[in-house]
N, C-alpha and C. Protein backbone atom coordinates (compact mmCIF):
# COMPACT_ATOMS: atom_id res chain seq x y z
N UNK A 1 98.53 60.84 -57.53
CA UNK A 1 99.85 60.60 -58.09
C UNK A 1 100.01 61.47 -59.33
N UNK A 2 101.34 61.85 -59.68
CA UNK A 2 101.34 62.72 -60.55
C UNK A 2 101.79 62.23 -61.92
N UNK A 3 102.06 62.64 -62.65
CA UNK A 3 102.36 61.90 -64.35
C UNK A 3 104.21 61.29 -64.01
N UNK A 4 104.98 61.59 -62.88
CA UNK A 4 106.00 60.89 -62.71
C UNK A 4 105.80 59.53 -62.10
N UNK A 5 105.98 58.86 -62.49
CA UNK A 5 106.13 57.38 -61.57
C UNK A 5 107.06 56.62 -62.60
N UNK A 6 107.40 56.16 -61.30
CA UNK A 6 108.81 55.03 -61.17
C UNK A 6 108.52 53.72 -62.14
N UNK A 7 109.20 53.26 -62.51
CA UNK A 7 108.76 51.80 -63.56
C UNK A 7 108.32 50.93 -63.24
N UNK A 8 109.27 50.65 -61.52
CA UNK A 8 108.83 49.87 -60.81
C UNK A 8 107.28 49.64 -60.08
N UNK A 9 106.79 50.84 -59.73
CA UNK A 9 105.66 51.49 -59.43
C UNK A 9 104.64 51.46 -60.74
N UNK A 10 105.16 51.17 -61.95
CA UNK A 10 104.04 51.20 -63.12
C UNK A 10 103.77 49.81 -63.50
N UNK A 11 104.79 48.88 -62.95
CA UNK A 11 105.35 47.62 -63.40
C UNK A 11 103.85 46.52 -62.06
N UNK A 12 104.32 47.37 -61.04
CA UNK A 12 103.61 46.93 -59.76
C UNK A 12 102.24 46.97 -60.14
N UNK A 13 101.61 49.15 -61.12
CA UNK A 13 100.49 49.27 -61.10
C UNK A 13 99.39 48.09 -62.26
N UNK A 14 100.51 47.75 -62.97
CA UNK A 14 99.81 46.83 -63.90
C UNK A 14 99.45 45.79 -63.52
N UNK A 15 100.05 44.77 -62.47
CA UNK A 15 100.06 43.76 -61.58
C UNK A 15 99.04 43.86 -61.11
N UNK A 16 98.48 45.11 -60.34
CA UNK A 16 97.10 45.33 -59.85
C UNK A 16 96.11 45.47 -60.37
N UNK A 17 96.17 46.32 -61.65
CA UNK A 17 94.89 46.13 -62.58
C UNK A 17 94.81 44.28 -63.45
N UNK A 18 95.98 43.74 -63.47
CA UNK A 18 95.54 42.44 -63.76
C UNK A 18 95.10 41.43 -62.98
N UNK A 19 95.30 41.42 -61.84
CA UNK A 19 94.67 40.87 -60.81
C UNK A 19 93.04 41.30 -60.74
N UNK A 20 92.92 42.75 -60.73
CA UNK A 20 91.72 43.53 -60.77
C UNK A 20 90.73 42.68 -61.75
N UNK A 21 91.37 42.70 -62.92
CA UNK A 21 90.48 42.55 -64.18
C UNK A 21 90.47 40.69 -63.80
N UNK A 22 91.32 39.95 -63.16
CA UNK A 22 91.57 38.27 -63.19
C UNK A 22 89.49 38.32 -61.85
N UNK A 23 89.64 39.20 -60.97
CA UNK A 23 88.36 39.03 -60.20
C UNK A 23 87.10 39.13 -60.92
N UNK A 24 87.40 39.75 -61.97
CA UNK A 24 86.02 39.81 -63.49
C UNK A 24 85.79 38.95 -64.02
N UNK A 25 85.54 37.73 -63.90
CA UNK A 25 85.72 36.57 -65.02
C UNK A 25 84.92 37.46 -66.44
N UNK A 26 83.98 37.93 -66.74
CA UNK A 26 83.80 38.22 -67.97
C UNK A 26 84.91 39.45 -68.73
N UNK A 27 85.69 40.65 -67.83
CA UNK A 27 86.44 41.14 -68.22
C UNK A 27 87.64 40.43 -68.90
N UNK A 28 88.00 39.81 -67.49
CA UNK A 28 89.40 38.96 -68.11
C UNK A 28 89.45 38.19 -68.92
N UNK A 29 88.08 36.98 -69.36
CA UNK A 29 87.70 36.27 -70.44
C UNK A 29 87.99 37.39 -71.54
N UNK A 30 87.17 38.44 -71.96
CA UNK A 30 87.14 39.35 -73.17
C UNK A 30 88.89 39.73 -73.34
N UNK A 31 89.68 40.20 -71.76
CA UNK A 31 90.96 40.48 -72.61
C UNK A 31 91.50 38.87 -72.96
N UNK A 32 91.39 38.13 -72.50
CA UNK A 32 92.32 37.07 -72.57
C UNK A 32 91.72 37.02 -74.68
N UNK A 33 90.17 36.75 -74.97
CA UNK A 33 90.10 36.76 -76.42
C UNK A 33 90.75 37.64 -76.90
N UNK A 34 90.55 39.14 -76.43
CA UNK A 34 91.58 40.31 -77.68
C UNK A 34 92.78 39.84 -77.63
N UNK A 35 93.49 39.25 -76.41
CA UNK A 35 94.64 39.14 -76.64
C UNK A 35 95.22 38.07 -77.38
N UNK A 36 94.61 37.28 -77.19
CA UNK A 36 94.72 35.64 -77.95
C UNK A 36 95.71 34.45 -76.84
N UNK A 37 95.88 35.45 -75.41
CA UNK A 37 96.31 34.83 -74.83
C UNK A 37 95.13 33.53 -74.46
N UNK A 38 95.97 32.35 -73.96
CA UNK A 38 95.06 31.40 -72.95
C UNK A 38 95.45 31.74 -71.38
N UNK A 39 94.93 30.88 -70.27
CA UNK A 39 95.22 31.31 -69.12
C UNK A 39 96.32 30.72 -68.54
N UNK A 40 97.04 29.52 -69.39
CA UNK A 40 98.30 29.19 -69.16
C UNK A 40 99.37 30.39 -69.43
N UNK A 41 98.90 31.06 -70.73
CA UNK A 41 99.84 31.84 -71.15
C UNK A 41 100.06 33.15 -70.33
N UNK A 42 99.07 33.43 -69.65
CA UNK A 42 99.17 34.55 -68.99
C UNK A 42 99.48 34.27 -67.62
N UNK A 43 99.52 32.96 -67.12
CA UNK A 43 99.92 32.72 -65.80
C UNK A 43 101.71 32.83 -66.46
N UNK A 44 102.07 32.08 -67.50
CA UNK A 44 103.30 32.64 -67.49
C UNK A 44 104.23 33.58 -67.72
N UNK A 45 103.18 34.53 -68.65
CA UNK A 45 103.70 36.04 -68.76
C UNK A 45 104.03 36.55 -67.96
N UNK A 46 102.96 36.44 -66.52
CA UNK A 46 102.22 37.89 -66.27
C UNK A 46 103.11 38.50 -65.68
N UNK A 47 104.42 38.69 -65.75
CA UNK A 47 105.33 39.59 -65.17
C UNK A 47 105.89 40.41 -66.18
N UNK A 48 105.74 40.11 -67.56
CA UNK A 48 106.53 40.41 -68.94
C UNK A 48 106.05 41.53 -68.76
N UNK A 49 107.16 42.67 -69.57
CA UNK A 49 106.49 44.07 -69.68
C UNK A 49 105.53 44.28 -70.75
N UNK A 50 105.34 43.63 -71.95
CA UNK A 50 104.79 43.21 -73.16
C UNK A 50 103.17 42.77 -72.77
N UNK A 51 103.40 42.13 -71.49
CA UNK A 51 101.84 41.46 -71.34
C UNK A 51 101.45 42.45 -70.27
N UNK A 52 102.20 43.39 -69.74
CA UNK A 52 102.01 44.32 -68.56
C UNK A 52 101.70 45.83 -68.77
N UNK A 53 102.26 45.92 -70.33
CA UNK A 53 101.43 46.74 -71.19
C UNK A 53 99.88 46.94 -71.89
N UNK A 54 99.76 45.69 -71.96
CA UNK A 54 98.94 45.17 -72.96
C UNK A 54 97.79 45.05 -71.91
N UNK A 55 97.81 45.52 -70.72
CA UNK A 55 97.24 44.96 -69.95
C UNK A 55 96.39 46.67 -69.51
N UNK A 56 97.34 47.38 -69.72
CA UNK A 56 97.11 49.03 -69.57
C UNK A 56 96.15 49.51 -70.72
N UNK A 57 96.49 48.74 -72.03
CA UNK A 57 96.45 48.80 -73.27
C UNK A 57 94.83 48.47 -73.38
N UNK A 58 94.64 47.43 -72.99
CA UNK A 58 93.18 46.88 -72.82
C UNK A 58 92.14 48.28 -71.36
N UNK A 59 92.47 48.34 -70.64
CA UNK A 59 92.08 49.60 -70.07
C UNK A 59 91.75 50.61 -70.68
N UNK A 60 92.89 51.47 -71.19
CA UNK A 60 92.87 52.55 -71.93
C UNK A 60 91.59 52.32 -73.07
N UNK A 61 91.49 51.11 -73.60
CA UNK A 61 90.51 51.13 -74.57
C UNK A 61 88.95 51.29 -74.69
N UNK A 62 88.66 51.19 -73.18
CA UNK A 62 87.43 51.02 -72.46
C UNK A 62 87.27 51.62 -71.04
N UNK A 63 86.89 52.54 -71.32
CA UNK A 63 87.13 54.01 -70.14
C UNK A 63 85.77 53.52 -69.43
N UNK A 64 84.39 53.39 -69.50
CA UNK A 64 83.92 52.70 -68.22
C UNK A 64 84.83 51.63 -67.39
N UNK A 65 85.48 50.99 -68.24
CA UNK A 65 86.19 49.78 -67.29
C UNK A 65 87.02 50.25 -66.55
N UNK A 66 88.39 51.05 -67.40
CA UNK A 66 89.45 51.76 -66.85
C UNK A 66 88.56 52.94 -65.74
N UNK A 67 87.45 53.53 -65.86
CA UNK A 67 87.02 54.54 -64.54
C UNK A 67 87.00 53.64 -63.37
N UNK A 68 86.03 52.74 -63.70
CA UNK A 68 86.15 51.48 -62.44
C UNK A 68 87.05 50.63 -61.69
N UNK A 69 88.31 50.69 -62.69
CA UNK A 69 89.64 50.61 -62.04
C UNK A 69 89.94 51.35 -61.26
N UNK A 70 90.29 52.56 -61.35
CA UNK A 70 90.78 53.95 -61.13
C UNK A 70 90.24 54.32 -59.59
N UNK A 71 88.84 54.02 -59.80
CA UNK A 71 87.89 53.86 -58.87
C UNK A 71 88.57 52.98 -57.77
N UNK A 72 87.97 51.69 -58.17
CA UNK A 72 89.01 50.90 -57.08
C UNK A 72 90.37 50.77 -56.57
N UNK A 73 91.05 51.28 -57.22
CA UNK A 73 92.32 51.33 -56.87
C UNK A 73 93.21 52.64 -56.63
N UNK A 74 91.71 53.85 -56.70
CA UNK A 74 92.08 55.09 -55.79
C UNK A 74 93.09 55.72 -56.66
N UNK A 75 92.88 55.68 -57.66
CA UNK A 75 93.66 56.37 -58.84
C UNK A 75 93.19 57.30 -59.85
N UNK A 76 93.89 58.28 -60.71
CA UNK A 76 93.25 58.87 -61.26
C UNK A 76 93.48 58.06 -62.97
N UNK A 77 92.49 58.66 -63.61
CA UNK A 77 93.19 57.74 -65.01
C UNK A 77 94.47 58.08 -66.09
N UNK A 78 95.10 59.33 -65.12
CA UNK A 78 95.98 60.05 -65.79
C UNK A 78 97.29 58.94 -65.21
N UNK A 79 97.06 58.37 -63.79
CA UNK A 79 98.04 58.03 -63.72
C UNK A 79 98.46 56.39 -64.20
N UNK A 80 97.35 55.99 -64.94
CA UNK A 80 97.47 54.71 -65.73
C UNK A 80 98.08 54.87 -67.17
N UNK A 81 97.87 56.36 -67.62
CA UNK A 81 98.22 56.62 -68.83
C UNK A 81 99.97 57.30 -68.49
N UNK A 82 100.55 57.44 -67.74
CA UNK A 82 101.74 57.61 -67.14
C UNK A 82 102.36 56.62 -67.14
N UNK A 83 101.52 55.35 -66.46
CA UNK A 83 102.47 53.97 -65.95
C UNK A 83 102.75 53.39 -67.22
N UNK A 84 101.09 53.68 -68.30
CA UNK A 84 101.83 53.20 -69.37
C UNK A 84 102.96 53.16 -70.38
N UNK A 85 103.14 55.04 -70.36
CA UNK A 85 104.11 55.63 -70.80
C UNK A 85 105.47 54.98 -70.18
N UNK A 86 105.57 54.67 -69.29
CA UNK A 86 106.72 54.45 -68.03
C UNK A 86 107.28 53.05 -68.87
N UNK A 87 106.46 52.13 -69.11
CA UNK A 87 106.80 50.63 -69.35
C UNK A 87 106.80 50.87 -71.21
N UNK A 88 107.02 52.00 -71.75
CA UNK A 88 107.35 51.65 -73.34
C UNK A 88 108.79 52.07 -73.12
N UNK A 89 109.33 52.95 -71.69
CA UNK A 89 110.44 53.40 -71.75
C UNK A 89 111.62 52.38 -71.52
C-alpha cells in the first residue's frame, strides 16, 4: 500500500491493530496502563478517532511491536505511519 489511503481504510487499519494488540494480553494490558484507559473504557471508545489514533500512537512507539504488526497484517510500517497521518486529518 502506498502513503495514500482512504480514512476509512486507516479508520478500519486501526481496528485491526487493536484487535491485534486485544490477542496480547500483556501488550494490550501495557497500552491500556499508558493510556489510562480501563477495558470498559476502551470497549466504549474503540471506534473514536482519538482512541484510534492513540492506538497507532502506541505502535509507532515500539517498532519491535509495530514490525510484528506489519508482519501480521502484511503491511509495511510506512503504511501505519500514513493511516496515522490520515486520522489527524
Amino acid at each position: 500500500m502506498n502513503d495514500r489511503i482512504s480514512s476509512e481504510r486507516a479508520e478500519i487499519l486501526a481496528l485491526e491493530a487493536l484487535a491485534w494488540l486485544a490477542g496480547r494480553p500483556d501488550d494490550i494490558d501495557r497500552f491500556l496502563a499508558v493510556s489510562g484507559l480501563t477495558a470498559a473504557d476502551l470497549r466504549r471508545a474503540a471506534g473514536e478517532p482519538e482512541l484510534l489514533a492513540s492506538v497507532f500512537d502506541f505502535l509507532l512507539t515500539n517498532e519491535p511491536l509495530l514490525l510484528e504488526f506489519c508482519e501480521s497484517a502484511s503491511i509495511s510500517f510506512q503504511t501505519v505511519h500514513a493511516a496515522r497521518r490520515r486520522l489527524e486529518a
